[in-house]
N, C-alpha and C. Protein backbone atom coordinates (compact mmCIF):
# COMPACT_ATOMS: atom_id res chain seq x y z
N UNK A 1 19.42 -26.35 -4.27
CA UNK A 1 18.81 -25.03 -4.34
C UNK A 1 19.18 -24.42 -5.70
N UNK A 2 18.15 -24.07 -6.66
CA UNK A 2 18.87 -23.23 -7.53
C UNK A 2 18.82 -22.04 -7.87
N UNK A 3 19.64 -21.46 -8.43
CA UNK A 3 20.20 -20.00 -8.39
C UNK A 3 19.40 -18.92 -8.54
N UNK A 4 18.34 -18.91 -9.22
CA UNK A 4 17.32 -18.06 -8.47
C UNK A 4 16.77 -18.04 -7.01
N UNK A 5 17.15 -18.99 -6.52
CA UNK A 5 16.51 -19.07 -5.05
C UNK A 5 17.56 -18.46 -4.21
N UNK A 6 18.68 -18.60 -4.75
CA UNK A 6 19.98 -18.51 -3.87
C UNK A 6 19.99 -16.94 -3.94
N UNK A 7 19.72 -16.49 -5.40
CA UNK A 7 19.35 -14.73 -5.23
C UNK A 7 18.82 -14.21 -4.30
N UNK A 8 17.55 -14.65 -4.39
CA UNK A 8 16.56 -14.16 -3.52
C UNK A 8 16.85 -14.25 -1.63
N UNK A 9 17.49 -15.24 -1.72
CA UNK A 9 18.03 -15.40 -0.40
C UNK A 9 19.24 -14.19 0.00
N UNK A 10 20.43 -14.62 -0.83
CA UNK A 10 21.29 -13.32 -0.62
C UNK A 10 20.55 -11.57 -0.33
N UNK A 11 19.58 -11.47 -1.34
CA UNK A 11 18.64 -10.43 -1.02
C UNK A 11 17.88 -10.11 0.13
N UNK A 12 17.51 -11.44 0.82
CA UNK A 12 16.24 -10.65 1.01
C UNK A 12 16.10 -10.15 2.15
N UNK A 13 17.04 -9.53 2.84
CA UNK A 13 17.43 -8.44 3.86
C UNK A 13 17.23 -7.48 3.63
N UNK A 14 17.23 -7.23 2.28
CA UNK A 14 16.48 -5.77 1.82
C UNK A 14 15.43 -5.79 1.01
N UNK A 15 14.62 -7.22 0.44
CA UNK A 15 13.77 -7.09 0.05
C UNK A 15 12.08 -7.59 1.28
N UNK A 16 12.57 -7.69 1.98
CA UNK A 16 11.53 -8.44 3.18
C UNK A 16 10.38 -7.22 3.98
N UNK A 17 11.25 -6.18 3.99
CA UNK A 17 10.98 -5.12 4.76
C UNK A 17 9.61 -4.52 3.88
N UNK A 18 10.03 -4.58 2.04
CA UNK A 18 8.71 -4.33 1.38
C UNK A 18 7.83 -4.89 1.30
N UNK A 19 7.85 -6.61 1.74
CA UNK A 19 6.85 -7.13 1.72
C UNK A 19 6.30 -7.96 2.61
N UNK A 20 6.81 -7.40 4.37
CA UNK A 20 6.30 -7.31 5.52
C UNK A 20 4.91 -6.40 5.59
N UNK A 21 3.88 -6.77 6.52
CA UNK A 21 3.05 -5.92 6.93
C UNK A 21 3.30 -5.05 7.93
N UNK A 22 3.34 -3.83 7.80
CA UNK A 22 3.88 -2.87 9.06
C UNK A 22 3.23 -3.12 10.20
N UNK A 23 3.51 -2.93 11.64
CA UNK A 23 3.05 -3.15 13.00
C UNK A 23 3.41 -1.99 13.14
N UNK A 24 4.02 -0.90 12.97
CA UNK A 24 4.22 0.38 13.76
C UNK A 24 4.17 1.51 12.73
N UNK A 25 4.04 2.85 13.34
CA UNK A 25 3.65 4.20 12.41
C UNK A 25 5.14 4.16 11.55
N UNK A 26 6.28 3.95 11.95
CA UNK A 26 7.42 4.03 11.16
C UNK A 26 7.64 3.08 9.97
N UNK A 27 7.22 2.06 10.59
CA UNK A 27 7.28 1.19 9.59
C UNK A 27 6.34 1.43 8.40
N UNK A 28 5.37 1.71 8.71
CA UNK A 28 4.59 2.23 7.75
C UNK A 28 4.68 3.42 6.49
N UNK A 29 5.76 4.43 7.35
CA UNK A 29 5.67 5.69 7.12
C UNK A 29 7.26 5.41 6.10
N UNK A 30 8.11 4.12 6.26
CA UNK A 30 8.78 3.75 5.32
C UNK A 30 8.44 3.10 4.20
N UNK A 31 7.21 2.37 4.18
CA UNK A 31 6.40 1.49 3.36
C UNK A 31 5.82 2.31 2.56
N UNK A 32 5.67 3.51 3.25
CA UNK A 32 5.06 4.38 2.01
C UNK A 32 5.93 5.20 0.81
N UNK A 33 7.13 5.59 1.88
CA UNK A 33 8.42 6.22 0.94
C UNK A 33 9.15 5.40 -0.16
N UNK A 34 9.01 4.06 0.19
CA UNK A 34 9.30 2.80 -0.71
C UNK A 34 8.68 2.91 -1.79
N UNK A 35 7.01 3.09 -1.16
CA UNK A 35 5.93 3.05 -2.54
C UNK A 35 5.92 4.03 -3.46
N UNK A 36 6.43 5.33 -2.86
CA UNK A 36 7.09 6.63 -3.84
C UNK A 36 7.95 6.42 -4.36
N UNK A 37 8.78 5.85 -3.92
CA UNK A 37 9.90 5.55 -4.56
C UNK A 37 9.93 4.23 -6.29
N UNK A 38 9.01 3.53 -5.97
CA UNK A 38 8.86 2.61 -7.11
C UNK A 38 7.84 3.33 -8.07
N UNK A 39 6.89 4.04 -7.68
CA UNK A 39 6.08 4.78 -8.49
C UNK A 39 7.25 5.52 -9.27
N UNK A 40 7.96 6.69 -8.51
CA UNK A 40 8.45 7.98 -9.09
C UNK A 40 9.54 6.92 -10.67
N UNK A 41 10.03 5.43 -9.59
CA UNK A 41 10.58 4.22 -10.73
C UNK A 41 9.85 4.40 -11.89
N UNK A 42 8.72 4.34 -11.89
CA UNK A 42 7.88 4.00 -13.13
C UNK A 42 7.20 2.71 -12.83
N UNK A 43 7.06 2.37 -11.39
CA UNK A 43 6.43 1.40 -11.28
C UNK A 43 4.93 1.27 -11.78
N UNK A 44 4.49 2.72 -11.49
CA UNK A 44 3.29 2.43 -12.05
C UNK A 44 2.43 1.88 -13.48
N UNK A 45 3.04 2.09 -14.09
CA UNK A 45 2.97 1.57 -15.79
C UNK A 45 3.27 -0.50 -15.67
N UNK A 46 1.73 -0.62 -15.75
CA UNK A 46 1.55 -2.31 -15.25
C UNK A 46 2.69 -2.96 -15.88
N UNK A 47 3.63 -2.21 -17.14
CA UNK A 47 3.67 -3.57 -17.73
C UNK A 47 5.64 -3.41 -16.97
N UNK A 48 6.08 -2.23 -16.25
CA UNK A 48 7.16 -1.96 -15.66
C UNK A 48 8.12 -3.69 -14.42
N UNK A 49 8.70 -3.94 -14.59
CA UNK A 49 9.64 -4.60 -14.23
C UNK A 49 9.02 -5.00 -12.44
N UNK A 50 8.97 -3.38 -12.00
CA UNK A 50 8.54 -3.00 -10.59
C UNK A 50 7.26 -3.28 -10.61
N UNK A 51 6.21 -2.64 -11.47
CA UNK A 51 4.66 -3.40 -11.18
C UNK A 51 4.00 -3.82 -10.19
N UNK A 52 4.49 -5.27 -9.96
CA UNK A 52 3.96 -6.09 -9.09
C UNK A 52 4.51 -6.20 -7.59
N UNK A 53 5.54 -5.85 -7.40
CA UNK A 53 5.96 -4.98 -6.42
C UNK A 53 5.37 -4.03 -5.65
N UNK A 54 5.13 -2.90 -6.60
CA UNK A 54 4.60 -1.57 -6.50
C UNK A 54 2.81 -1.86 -5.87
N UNK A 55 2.50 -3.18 -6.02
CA UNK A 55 1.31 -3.41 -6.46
C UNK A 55 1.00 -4.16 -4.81
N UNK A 56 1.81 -4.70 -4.41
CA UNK A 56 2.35 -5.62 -3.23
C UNK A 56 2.29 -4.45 -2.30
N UNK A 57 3.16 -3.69 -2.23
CA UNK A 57 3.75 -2.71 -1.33
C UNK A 57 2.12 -1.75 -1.35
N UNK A 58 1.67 -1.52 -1.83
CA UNK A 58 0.45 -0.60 -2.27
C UNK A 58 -0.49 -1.62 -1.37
N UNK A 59 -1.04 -2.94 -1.89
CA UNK A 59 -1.97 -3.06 -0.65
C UNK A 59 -1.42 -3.55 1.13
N UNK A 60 -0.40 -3.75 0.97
CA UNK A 60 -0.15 -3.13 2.45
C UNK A 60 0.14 -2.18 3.33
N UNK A 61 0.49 -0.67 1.96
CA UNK A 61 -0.17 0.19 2.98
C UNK A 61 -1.50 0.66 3.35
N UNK A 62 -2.13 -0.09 1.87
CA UNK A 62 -3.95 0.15 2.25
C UNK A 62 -4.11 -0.68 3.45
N UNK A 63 -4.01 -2.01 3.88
CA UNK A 63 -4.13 -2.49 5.12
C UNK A 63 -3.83 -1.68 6.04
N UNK A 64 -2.99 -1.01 5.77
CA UNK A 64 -2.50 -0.55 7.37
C UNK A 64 -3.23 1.38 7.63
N UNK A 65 -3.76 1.59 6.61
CA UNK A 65 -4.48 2.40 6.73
C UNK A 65 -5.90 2.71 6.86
N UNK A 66 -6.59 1.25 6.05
CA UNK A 66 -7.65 0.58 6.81
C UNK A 66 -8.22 0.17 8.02
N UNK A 67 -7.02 -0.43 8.71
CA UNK A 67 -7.05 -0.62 9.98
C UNK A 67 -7.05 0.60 11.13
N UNK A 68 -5.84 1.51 10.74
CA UNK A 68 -5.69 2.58 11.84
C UNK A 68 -6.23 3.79 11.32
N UNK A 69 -6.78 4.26 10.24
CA UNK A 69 -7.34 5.56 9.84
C UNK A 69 -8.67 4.72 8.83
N UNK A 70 -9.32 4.41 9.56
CA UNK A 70 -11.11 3.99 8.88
C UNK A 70 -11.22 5.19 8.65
N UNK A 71 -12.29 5.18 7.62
CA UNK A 71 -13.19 6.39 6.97
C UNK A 71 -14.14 6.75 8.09
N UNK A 72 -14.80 8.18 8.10
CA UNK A 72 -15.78 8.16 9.12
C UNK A 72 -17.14 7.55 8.11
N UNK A 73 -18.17 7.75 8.76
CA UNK A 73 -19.33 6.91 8.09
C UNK A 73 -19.54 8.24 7.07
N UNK A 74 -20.43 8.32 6.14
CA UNK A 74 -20.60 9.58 5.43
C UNK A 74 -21.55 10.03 6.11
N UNK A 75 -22.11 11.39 5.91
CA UNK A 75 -23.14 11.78 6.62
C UNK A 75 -24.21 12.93 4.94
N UNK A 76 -25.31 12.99 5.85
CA UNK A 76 -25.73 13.38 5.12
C UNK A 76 -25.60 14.66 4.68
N UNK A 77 -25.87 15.79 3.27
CA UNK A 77 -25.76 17.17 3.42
C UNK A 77 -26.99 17.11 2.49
N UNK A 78 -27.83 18.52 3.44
CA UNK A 78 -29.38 18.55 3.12
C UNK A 78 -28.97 19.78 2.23
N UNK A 79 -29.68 19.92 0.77
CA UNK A 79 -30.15 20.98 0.66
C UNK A 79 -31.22 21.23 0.13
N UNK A 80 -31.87 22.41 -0.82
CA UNK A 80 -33.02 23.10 -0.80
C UNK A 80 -34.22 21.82 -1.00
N UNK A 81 -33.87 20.23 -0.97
CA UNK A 81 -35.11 19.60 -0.86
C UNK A 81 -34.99 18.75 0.07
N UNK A 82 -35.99 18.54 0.38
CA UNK A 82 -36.12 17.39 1.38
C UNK A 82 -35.10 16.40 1.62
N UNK A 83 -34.80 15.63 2.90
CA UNK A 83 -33.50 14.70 2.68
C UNK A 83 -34.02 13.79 2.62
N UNK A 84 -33.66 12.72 2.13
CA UNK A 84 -34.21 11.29 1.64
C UNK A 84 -34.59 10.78 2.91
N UNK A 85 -35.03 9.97 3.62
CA UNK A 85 -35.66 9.22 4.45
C UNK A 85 -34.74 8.58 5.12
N UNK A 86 -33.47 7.73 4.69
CA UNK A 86 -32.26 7.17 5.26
C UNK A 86 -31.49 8.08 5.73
N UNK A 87 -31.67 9.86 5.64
CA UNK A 87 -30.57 10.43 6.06
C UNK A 87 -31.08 10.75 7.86
């Protein structure tokens, strides 16, 4: 095994949790404080250390907000002309 692997191992009790998919509102609702937390890092700036991380952690809370808070469909809003035919 070599020593980068052996890192990652010693770690990853605390790194697993960021890059689990949440099953519950808590878990989630930590996944997101994580994702504040690497942003407020400076994760956001692509070329940052955190990045890809930040980037990881980000589409799994879009999954999990995809799944349990869908968009409603849009609807239409009429005004002073006619509404298009699809509305």
């Amino acid at each position: 095994m070599n020593a980068r692997l052996e890192a990652a191992l010693t770690h990853w009790v605390y790194v697993a949790p960021l890059l689990t998919p949440p099953s519950t509102e808590a878990e989630y609702n930590a996944l997101v404080e994580s994702l504040d937390a690497l942003l407020d890092a400076g994760a956001s700036d692509e070329f940052h250390p955190l990045a890809t991380l930040a980037a990881m952690v980000g589409d799994l809370v879009s999954a999990y907000e995809q799944a349990h808070y869908p968009m409603p469909a849009p609807r239409c809003i009429l005004a002073t002309e006619p509404a298009p035919a699809r509305c």
